[in-house]
Protein backbone atom coordinates (compact mmCIF):
# COMPACT_ATOMS: atom_id res chain seq x y z
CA UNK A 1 26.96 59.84 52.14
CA UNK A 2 26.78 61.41 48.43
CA UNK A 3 29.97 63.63 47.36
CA UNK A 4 29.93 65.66 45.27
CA UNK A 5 33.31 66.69 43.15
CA UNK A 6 32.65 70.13 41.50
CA UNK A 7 35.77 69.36 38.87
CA UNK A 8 36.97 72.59 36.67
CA UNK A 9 34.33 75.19 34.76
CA UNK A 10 35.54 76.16 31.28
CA UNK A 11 35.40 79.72 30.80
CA UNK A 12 33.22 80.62 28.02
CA UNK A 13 34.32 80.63 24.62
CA UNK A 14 30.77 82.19 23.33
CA UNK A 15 30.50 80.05 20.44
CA UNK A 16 27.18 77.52 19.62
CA UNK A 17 25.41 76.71 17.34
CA UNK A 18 17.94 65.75 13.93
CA UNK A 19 16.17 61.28 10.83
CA UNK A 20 12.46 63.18 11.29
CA UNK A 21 11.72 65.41 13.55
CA UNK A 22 9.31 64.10 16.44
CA UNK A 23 5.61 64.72 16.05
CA UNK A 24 4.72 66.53 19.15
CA UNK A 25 1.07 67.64 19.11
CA UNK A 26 0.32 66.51 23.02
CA UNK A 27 3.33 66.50 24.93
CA UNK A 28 1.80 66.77 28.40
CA UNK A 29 1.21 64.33 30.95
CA UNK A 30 -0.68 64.66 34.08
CA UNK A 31 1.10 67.97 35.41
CA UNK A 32 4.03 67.47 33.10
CA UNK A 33 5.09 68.03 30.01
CA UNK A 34 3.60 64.89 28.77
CA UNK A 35 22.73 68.95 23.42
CA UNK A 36 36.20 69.09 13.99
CA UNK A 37 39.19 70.78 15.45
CA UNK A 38 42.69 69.14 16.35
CA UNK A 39 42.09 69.85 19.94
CA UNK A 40 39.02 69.06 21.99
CA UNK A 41 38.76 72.79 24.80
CA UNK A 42 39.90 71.93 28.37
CA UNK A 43 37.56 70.09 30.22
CA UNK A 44 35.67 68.29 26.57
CA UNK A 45 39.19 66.63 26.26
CA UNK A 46 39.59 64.32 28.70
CA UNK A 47 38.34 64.04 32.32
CA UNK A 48 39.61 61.72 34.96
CA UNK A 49 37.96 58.55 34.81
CA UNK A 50 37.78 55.86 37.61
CA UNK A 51 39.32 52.88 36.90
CA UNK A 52 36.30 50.29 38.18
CA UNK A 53 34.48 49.81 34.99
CA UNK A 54 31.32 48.85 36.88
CA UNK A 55 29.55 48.58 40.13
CA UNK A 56 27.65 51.38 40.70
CA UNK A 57 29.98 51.57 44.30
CA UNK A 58 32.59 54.15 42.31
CA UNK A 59 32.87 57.15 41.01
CA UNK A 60 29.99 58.62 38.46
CA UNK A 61 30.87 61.35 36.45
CA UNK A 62 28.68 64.19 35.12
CA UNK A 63 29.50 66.56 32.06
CA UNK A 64 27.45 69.45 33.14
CA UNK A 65 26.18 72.81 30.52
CA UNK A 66 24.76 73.91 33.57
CA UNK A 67 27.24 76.91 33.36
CA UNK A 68 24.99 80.13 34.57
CA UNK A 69 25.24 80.25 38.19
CA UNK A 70 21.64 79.54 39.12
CA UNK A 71 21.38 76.12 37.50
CA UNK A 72 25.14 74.84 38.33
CA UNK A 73 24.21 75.59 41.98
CA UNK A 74 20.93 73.74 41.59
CA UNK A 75 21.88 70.47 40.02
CA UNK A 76 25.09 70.44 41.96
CA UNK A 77 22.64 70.23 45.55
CA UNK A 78 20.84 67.52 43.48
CA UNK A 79 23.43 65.73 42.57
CA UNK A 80 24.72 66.17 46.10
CA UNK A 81 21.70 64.57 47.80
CA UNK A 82 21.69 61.50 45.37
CA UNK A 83 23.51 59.36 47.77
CA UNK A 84 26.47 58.67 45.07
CA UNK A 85 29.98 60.10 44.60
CA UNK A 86 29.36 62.22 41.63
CA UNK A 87 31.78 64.48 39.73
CA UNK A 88 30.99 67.14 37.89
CA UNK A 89 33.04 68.86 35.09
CA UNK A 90 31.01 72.20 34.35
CA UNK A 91 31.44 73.45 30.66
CA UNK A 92 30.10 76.85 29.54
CA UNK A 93 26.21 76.07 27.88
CA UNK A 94 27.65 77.44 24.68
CA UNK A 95 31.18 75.64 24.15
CA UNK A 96 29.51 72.61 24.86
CA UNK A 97 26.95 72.34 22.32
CA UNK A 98 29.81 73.08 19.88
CA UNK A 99 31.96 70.38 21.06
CA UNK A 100 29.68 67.19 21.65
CA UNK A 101 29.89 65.29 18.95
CA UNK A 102 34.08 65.47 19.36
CA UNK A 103 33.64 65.28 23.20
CA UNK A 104 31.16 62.06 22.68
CA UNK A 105 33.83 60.56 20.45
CA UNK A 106 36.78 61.42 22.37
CA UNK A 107 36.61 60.58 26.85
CA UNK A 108 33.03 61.43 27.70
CA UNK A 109 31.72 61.54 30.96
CA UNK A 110 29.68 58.61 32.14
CA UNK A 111 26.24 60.95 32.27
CA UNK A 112 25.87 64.12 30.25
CA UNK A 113 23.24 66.72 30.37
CA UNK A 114 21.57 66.64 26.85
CA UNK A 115 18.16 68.01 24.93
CA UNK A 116 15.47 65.31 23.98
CA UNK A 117 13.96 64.68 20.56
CA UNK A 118 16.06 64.94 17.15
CA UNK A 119 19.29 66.00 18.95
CA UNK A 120 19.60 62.60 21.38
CA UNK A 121 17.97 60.57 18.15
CA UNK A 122 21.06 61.94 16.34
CA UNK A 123 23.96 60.68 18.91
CA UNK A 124 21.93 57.61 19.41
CA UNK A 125 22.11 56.83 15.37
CA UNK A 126 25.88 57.51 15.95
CA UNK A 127 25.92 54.50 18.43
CA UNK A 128 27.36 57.50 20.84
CA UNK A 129 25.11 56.84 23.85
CA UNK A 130 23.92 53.77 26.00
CA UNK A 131 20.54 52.23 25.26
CA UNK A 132 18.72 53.04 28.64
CA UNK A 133 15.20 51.39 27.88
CA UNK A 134 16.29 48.98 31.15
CA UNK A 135 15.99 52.30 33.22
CA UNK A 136 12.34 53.31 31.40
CA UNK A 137 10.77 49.81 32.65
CA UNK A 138 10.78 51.10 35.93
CA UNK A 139 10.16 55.01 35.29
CA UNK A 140 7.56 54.67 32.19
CA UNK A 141 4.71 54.80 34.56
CA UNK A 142 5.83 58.30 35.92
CA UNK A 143 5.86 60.04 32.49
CA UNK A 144 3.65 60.79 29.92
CA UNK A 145 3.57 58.52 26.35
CA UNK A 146 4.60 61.54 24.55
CA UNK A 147 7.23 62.28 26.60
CA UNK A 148 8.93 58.77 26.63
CA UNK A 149 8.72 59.40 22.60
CA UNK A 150 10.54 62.40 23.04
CA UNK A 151 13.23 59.62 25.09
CA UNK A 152 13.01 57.56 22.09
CA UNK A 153 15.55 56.68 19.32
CA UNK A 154 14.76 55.78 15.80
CA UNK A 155 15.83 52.51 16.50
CA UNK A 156 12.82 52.31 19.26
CA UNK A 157 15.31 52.18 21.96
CA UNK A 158 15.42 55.15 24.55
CA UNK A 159 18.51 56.93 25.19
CA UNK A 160 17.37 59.86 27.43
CA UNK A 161 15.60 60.77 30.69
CA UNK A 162 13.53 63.91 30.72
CA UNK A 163 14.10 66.31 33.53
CA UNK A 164 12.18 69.27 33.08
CA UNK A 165 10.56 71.64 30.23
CA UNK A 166 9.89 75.48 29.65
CA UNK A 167 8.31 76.99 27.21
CA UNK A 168 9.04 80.17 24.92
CA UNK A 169 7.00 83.27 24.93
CA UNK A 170 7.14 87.10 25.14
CA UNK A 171 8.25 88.02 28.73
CA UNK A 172 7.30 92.07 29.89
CA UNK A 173 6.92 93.63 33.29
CA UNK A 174 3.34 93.86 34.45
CA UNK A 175 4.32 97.22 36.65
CA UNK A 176 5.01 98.83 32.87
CA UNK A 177 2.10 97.52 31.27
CA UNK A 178 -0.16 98.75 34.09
CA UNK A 179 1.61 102.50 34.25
CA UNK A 180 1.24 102.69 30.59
CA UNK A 181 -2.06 101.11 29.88
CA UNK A 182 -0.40 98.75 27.84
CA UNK A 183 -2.58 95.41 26.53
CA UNK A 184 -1.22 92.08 25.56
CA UNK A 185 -1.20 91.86 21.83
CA UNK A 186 -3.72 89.08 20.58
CA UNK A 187 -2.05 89.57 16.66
CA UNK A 188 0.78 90.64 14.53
CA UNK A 189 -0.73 93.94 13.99
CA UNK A 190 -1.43 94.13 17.54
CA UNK A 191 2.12 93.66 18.31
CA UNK A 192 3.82 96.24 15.71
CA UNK A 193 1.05 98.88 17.35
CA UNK A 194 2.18 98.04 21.10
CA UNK A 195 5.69 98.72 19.67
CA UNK A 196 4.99 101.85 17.96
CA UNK A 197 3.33 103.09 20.93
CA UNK A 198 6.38 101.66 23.55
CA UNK A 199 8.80 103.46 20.68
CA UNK A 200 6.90 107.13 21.13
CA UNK A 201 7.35 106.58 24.75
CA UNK A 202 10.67 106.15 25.10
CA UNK A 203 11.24 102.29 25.36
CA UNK A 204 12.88 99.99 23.11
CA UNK A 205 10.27 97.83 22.20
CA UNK A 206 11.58 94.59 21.90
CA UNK A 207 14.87 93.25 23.47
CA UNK A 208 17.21 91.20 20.80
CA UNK A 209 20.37 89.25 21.66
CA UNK A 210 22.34 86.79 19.09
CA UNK A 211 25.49 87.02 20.58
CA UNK A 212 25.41 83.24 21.41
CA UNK A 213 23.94 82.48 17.99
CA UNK A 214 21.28 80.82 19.02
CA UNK A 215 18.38 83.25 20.91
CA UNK A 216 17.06 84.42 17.43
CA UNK A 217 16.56 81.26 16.18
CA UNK A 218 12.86 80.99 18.87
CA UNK A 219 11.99 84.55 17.01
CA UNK A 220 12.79 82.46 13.48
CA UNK A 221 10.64 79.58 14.71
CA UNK A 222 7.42 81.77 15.90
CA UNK A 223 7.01 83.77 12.88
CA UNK A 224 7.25 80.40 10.64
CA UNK A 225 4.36 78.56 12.55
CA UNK A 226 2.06 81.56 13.21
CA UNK A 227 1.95 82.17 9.54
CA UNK A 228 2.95 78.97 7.93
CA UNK A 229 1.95 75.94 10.17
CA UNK A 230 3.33 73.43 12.59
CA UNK A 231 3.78 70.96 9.64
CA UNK A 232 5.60 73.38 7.81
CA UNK A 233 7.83 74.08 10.16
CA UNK A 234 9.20 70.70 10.90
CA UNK A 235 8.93 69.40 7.16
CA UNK A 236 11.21 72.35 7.02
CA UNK A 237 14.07 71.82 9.84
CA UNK A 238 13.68 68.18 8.26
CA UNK A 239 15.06 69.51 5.01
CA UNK A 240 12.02 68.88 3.07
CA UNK A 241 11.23 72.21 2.14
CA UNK A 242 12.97 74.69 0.34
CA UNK A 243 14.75 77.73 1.95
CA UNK A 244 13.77 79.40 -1.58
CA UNK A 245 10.08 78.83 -0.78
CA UNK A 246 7.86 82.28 -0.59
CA UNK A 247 6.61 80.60 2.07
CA UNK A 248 9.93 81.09 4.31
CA UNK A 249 11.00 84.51 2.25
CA UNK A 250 7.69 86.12 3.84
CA UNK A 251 8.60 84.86 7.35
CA UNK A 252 12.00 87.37 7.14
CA UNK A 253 9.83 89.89 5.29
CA UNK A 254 7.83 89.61 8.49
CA UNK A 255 10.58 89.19 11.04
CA UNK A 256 11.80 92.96 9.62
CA UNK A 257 8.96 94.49 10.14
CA UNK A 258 9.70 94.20 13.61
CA UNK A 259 13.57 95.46 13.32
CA UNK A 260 12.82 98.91 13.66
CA UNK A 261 11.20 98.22 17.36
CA UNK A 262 14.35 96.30 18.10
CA UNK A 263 17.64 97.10 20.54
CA UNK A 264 20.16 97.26 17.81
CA UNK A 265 23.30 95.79 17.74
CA UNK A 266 22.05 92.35 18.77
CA UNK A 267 24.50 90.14 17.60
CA UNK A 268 26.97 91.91 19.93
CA UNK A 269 24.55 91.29 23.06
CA UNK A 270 23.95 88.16 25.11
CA UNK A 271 20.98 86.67 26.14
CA UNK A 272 21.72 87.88 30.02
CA UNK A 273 21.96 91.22 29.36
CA UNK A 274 19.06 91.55 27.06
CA UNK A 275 17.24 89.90 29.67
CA UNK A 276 19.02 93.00 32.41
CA UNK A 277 17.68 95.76 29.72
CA UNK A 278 13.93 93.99 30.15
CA UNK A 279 14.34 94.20 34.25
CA UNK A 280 15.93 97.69 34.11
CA UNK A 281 12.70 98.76 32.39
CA UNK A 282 14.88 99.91 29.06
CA UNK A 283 13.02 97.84 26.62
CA UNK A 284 9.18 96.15 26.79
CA UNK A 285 9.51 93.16 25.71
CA UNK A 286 11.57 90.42 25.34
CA UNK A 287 10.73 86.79 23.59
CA UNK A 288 13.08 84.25 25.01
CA UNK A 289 12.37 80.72 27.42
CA UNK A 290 11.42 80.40 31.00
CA UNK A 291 15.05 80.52 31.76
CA UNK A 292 14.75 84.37 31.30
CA UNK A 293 13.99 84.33 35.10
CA UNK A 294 17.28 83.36 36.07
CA UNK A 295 18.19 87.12 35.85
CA UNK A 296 15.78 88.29 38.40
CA UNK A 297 15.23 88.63 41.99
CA UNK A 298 12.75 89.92 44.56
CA UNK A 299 10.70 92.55 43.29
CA UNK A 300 11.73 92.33 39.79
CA UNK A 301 10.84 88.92 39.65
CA UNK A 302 7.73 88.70 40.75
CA UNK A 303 6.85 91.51 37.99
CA UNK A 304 7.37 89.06 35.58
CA UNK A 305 5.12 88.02 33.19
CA UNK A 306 4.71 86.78 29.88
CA UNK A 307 1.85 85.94 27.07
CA UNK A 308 2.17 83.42 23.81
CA UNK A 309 3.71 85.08 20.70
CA UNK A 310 0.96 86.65 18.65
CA UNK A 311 -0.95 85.05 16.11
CA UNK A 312 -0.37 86.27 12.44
CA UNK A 313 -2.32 83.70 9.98
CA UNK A 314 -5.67 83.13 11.48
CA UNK A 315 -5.70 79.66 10.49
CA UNK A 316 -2.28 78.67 12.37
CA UNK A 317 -3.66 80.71 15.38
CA UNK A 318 -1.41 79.83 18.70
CA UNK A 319 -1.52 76.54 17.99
CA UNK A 320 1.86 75.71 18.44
CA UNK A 321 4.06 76.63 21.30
CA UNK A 322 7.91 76.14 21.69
CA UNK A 323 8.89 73.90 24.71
CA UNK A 324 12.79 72.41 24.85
CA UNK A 325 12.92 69.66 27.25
CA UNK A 326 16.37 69.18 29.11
CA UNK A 327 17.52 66.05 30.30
CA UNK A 328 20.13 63.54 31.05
CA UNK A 329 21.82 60.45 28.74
CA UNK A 330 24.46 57.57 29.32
CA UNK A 331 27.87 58.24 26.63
CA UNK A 332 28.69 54.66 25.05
CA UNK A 333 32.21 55.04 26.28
CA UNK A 334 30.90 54.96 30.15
CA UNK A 335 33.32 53.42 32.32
CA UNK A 336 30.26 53.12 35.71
CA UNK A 337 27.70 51.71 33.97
CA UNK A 338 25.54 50.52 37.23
CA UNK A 339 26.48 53.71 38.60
CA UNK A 340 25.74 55.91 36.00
CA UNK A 341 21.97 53.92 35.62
CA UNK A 342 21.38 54.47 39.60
CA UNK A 343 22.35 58.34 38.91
CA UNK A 344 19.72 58.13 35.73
CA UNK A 345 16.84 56.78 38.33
CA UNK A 346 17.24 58.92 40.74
CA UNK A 347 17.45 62.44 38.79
CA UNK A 348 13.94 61.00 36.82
CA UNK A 349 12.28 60.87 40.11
CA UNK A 350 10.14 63.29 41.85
CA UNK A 351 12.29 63.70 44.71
CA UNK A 352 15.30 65.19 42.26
CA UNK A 353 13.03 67.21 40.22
CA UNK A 354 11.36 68.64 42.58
CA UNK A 355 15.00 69.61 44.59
CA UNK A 356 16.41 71.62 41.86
CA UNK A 357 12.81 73.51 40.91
CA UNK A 358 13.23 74.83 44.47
CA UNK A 359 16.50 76.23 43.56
CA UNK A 360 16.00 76.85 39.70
CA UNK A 361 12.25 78.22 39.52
CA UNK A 362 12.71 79.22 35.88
CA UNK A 363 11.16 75.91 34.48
CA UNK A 364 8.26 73.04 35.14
CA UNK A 365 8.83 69.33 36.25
CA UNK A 366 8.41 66.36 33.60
CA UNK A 367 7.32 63.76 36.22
CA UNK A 368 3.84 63.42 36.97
CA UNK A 369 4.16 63.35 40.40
CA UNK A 370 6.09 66.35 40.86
CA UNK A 371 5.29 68.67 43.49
CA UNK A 372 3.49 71.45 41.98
CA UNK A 373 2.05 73.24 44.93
CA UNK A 374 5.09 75.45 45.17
CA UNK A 375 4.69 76.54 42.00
CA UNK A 376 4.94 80.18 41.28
CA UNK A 377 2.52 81.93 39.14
CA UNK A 378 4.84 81.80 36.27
CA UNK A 379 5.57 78.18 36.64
CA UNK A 380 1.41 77.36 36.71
CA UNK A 381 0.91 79.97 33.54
CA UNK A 382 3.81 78.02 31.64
CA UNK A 383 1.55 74.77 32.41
CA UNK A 384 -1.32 75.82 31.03
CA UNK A 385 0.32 77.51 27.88
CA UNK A 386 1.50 74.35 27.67
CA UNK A 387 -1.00 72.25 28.26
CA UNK A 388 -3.67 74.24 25.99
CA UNK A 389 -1.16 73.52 22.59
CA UNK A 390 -2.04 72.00 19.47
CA UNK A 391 1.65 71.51 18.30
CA UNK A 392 4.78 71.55 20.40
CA UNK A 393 8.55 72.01 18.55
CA UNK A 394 11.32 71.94 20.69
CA UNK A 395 13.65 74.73 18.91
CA UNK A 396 15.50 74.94 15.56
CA UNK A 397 18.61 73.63 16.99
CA UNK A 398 16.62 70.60 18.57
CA UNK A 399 14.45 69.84 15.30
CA UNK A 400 16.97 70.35 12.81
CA UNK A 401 20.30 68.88 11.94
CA UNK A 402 22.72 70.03 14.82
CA UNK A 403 25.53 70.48 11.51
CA UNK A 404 23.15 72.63 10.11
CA UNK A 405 22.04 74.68 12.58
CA UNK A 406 25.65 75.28 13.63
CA UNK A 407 27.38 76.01 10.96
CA UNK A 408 24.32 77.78 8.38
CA UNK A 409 21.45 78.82 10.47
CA UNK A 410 23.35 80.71 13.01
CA UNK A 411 25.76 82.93 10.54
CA UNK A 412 23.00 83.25 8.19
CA UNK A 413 20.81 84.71 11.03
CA UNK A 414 22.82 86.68 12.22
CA UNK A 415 23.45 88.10 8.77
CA UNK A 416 20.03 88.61 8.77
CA UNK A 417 20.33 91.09 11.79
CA UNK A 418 23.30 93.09 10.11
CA UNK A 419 22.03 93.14 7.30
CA UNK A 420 17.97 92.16 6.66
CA UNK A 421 17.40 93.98 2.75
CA UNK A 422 18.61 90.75 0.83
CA UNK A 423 16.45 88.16 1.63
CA UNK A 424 16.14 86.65 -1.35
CA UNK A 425 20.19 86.03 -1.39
CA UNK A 426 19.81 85.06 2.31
CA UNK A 427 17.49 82.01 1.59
CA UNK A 428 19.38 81.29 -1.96
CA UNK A 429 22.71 80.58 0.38
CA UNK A 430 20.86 78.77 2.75
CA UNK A 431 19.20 76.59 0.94
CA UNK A 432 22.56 75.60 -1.07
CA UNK A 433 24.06 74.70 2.26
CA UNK A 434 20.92 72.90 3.29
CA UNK A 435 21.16 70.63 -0.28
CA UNK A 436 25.52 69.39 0.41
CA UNK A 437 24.31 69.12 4.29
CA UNK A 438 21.16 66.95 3.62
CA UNK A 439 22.29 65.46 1.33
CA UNK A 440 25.55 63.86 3.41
């Protein structure tokens, strides 16, 4: 019978924030879209390992940023039905991303929940996770071609299994877009004119967090390939492109235009309660991932809904869409290796997938096989936004360097938020950063 071992949460510290960046112009398959200080935070440092180096008979253990309560609870029953004795040592979302590379280095758990593309090709170059291409001999045939590139390493090797996707677009509440006569914006000046109009009638427009350092960076990546182009954009989190480029200085001339029509004071507001302003009906609209449904219930819920972000160069369209994928790796310092590979199988199979989407409705299943019958309107719309893309990126802290995401694109955009008159000394700093950082 599996056990599961819930091991300690960290409480959260609120800090955050890979060579080529994946090209991703089909990612969907079928149904399915076709993660240095002295001391390492409790529960990165060192967790208890079991001493049997082996069989797949002992102890696995999981490092887990499954931190918000709806997830943890759902990969916890998943983990629970897998018919192994699994640990779990729960970290919060943000503290982990800033500690992985130390935590990889250090006593890593034997599985760790991870993001696909640049970010796994990164730890994989850093011969800090276990070649898995074994495991995608069996499992190839459930997942797109595009998405077992996504599993891939530079080296050809993969190092990741896929678990599920969800896309980023601008979520609103269909119950204040009905009472209002509001209509989804098709452009950029459609969008600054719904705004206007939400302002004169007493709504905050547009919900903004940064808190976390991170949640602005989606806003960031929208405006850049709606008026510069998919190729752009990644030739850019590559470090191809200059940060002093017009091209880049007009996406934060455009990305103010929309400050005004934004809840102010974002940096000091998380993700969560940006998302409880959209519910509460204080602001209109809020641009953020699937996820965003984590924070609602009932009624509330099932008001939800969401279109792409705006187009604002005709030529770029909505070509591309933003779609993370989550999923699972094997450290190099695993001390269950048969173990660990049996956990890997099962969570890239239907059954698993399709477990924790009852629990965690907030994103769609990689496998093709998944059970999408269940799925709720949101789920099915996020398919076909999906689905319909020219481009997909998987976030600027998944596309670029994780170093310099971390430590220069998430002070310098939230510098941007304080304080958005400068650009030109904005992308002048960056781009020094980006030359010592690229250049290492």
């Amino acid at each position: 019978m599996a056990t599961v071992q819930p091991g300690r949460t960290v409480p959260a510290m609120r800090a955050r924030p890979t060579p080529g960046p994946l090209n991703r112009r089909r990612l969907l398959g079928g149904a399915a879209y076709a993660a240095g200080a002295l001391a390492l935070p409790v529960g990165l440092a060192a967790c208890e390992k079991p001493t049997d180096g082996g069989g797949g008979g002992g102890t696995v253990t999981f490092g887990s940023n499954y931190s918000d309560e709806v997830p943890k609870k759902a990969v916890a029953e998943v983990l629970a039905a897998s018919g192994l004795d699994v640990k779990i040592n729960t970290v919060d979302h943000n503290t982990f991303q800033e500690n992985i590379t130390r935590y990889l280095q250090a006593t890593p758990d034997d599985v760790f929940t991870w993001f696909s593309g640049f970010r796994m090709q990164y730890f994989a170059a850093q011969g800090l996770a276990t070649d898995i291409s074994d495991i995608w001999q069996s499992i190839g045939g459930d997942f797109s071609a595009a998405m077992k590139q996504a599993s891939t390493g530079t080296d050809g090797k993969q190092y990741f299994v896929p678990f599920y996707y969800y896309p980023w677009a601008v979520f609103y509440r269909k119950s204040v877009f009905q009472e209002k006569g509001y209509q989804v914006p098709k452009t950029w000046d459609d969008l600054k004119a719904l705004a206007t109009k939400m302002k004169s009638d007493g709504l905050i427009p547009i919900a903004m967090a940064d808190k976390d350092g991170w949640p602005a960076m989606g806003t960031f990546d929208y405006i850049n390939m709606r008026s510069n182009g998919y190729d752009f954009h990644v030739s850019l989190m590559a470090g191809k492109e200059s940060w002093e480029d017009n091209r880049v200085k007009q996406v934060f001339t455009l990305w103010r235009e929309l400050l005004p029509y934004c809840q102010p004071g974002a940096n000091g507001r998380t993700w969560q309660e940006a998302a409880q302003s959209l519910g509460q009906k204080q602001t209109g609209m809020y641009l953020l991932g699937m996820f965003v449904g984590q924070q609602f219930q009932g009624e509330v819920a099932a008001d939800m809904d969401f279109f792409p972000f705006p187009q604002i160069v005709e030529a770029h369209g909505q070509d591309a869409v933003e779609a993370p994928i989550d999923g699972f790796m094997i450290s190099s310092k695993v001390k269950n290796v048969d173990g660990a590979k049996e956990l890997l199988r099962y969570l890239a199979s239907a059954k698993a997938q399709n477990a924790y989407l009852r629990s965690d409705p907030n994103n769609v299943a990689t496998h093709n096989g998944a059970d999408t019958s269940g799925y709720s309107a949101l789920q099915k719309k996020a398919v076909e936004l999906v689905g319909g893309a020219k481009q997909i990126s998987q976030f600027l802290d998944r596309d670029t360097r994780p170093d310099f995401a971390s430590t220069v694109m998430i002070p310098s955009l939230q510098s941007f938020l304080n304080k958005p008159d400068d650009v030109d000394g904005l992308c002048k700093r960056i781009e020094s950063q980006k030359k010592t950082i690229f250049a290492s």
